[in-house]
C-alpha atoms as a PDB file:
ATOM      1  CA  UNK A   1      12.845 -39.005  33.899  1.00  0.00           C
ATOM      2  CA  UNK A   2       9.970 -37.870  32.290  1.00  0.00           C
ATOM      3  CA  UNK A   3       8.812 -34.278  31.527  1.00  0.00           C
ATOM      4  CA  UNK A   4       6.768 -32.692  33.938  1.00  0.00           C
ATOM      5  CA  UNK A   5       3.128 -33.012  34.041  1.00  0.00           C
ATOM      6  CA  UNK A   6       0.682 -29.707  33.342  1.00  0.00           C
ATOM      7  CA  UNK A   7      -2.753 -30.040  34.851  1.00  0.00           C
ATOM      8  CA  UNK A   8      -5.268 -27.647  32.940  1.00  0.00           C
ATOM      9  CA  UNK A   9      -8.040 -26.462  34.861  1.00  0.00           C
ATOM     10  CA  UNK A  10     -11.384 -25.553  33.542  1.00  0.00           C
ATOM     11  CA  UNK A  11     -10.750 -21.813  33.891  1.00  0.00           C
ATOM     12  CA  UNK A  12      -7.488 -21.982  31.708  1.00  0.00           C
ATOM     13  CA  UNK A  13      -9.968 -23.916  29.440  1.00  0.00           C
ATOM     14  CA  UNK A  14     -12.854 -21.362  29.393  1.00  0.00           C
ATOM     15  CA  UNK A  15     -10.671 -18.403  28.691  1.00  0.00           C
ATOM     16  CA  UNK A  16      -8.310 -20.556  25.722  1.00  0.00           C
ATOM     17  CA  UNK A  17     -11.887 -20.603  23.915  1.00  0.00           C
ATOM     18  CA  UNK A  18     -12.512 -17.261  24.598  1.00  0.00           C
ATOM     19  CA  UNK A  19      -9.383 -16.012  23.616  1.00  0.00           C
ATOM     20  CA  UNK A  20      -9.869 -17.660  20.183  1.00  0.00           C
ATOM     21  CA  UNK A  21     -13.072 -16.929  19.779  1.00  0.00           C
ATOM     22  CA  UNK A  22     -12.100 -12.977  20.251  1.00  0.00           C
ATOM     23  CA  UNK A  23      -9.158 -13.020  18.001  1.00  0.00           C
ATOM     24  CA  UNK A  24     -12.047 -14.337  15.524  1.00  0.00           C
ATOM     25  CA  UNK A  25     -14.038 -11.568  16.195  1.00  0.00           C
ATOM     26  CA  UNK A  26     -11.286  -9.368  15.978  1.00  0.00           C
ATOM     27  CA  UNK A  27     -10.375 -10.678  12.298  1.00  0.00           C
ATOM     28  CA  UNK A  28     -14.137 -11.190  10.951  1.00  0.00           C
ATOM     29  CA  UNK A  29     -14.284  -6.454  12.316  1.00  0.00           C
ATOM     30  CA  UNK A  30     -11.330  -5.849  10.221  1.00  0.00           C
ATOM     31  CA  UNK A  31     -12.235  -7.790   7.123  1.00  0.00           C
ATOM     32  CA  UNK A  32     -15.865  -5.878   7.176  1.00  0.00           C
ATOM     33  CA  UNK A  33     -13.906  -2.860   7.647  1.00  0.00           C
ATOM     34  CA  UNK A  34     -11.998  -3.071   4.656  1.00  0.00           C
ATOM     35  CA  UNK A  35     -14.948  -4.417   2.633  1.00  0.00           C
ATOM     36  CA  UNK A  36     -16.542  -0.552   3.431  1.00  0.00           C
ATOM     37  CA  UNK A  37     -13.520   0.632   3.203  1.00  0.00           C
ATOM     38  CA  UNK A  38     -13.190  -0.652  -0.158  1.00  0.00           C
ATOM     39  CA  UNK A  39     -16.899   0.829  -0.741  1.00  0.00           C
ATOM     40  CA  UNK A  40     -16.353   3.716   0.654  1.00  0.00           C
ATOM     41  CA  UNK A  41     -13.440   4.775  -1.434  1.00  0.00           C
ATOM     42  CA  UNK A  42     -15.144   3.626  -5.383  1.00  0.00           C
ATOM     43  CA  UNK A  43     -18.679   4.576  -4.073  1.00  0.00           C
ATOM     44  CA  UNK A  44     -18.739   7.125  -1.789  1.00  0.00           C
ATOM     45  CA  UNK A  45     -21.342   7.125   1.330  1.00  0.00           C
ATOM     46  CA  UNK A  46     -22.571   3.764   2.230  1.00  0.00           C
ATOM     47  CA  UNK A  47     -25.874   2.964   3.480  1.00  0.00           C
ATOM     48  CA  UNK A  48     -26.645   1.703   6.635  1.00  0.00           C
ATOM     49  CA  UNK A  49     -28.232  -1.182   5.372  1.00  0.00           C
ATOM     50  CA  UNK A  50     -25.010  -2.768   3.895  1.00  0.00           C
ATOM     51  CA  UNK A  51     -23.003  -1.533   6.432  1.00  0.00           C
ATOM     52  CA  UNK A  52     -25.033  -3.298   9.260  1.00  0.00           C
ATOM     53  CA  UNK A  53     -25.613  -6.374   6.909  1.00  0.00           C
ATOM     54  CA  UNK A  54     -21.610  -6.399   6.460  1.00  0.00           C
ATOM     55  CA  UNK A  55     -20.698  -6.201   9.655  1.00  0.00           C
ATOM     56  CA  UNK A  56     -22.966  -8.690  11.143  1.00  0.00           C
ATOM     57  CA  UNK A  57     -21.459 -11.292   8.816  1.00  0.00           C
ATOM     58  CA  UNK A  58     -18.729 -13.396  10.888  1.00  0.00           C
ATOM     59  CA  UNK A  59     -17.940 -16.267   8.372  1.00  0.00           C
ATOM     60  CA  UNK A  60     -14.364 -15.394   7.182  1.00  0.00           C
ATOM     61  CA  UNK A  61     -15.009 -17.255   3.565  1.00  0.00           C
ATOM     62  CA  UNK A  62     -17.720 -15.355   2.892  1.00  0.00           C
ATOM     63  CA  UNK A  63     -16.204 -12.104   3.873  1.00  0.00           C
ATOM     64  CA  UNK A  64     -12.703 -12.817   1.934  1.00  0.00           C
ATOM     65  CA  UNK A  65     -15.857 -13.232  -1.608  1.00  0.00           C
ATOM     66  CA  UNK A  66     -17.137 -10.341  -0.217  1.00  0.00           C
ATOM     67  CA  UNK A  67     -13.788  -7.715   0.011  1.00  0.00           C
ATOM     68  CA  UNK A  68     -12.991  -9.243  -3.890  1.00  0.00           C
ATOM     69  CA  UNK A  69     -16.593  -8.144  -5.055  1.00  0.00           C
ATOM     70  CA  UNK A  70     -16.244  -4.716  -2.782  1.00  0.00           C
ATOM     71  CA  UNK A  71     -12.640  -4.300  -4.500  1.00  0.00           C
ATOM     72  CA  UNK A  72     -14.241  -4.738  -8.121  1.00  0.00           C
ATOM     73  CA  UNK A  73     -18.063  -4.059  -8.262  1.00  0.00           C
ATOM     74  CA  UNK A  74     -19.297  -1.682 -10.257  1.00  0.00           C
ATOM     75  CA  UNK A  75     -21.658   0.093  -8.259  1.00  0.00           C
ATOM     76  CA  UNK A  76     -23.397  -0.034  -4.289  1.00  0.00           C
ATOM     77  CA  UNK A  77     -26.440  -2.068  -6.122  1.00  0.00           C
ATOM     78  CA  UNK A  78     -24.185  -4.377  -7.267  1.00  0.00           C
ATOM     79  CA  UNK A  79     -22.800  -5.131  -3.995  1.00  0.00           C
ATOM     80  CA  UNK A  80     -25.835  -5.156  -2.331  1.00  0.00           C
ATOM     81  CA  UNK A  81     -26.991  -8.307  -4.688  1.00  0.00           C
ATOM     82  CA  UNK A  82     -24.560 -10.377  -3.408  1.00  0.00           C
ATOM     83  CA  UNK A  83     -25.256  -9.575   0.295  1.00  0.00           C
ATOM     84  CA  UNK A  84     -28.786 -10.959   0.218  1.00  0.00           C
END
């Protein structure tokens, strides 16, 4: 005999995607947290400017370039260069 069939419906469908789509979300908040985290700590108060531009960024490649730079820049100005 054969294994058992599993029917997926399109409610076990819908929330699979949204499931992974939150767990991206979740990851792409904490890696902008410790990019001003990372700020925070060498530079002191952050602007709202680069904290709303950092957090609005959901692309995980760009925010892994981003935590390096945040872990070695120099200065806020610095940072901000690479943002725009």
């Amino acid at each position: 005999m054969g294994s058992p069939v599993t029917y997926r419906t399109a409610a076990d469908e819908y929330f699979d995607e949204g499931f992974a789509v939150g767990i991206a979300e979740g990851k792409a908040e904490g890696e902008a947290n410790a990019i001003l985290l990372f700020l925070k700590t060498s530079h002191g108060r952050i602007p709202k400017s680069i904290r709303d531009a950092v957090r609005a960024i959901t692309d995980r490649k760009v925010l892994e370039k981003l935590t390096i730079l945040a872990a070695k820049c120099k200065s806020l100005e610095e940072f901000n260069k690479a943002l725009k």
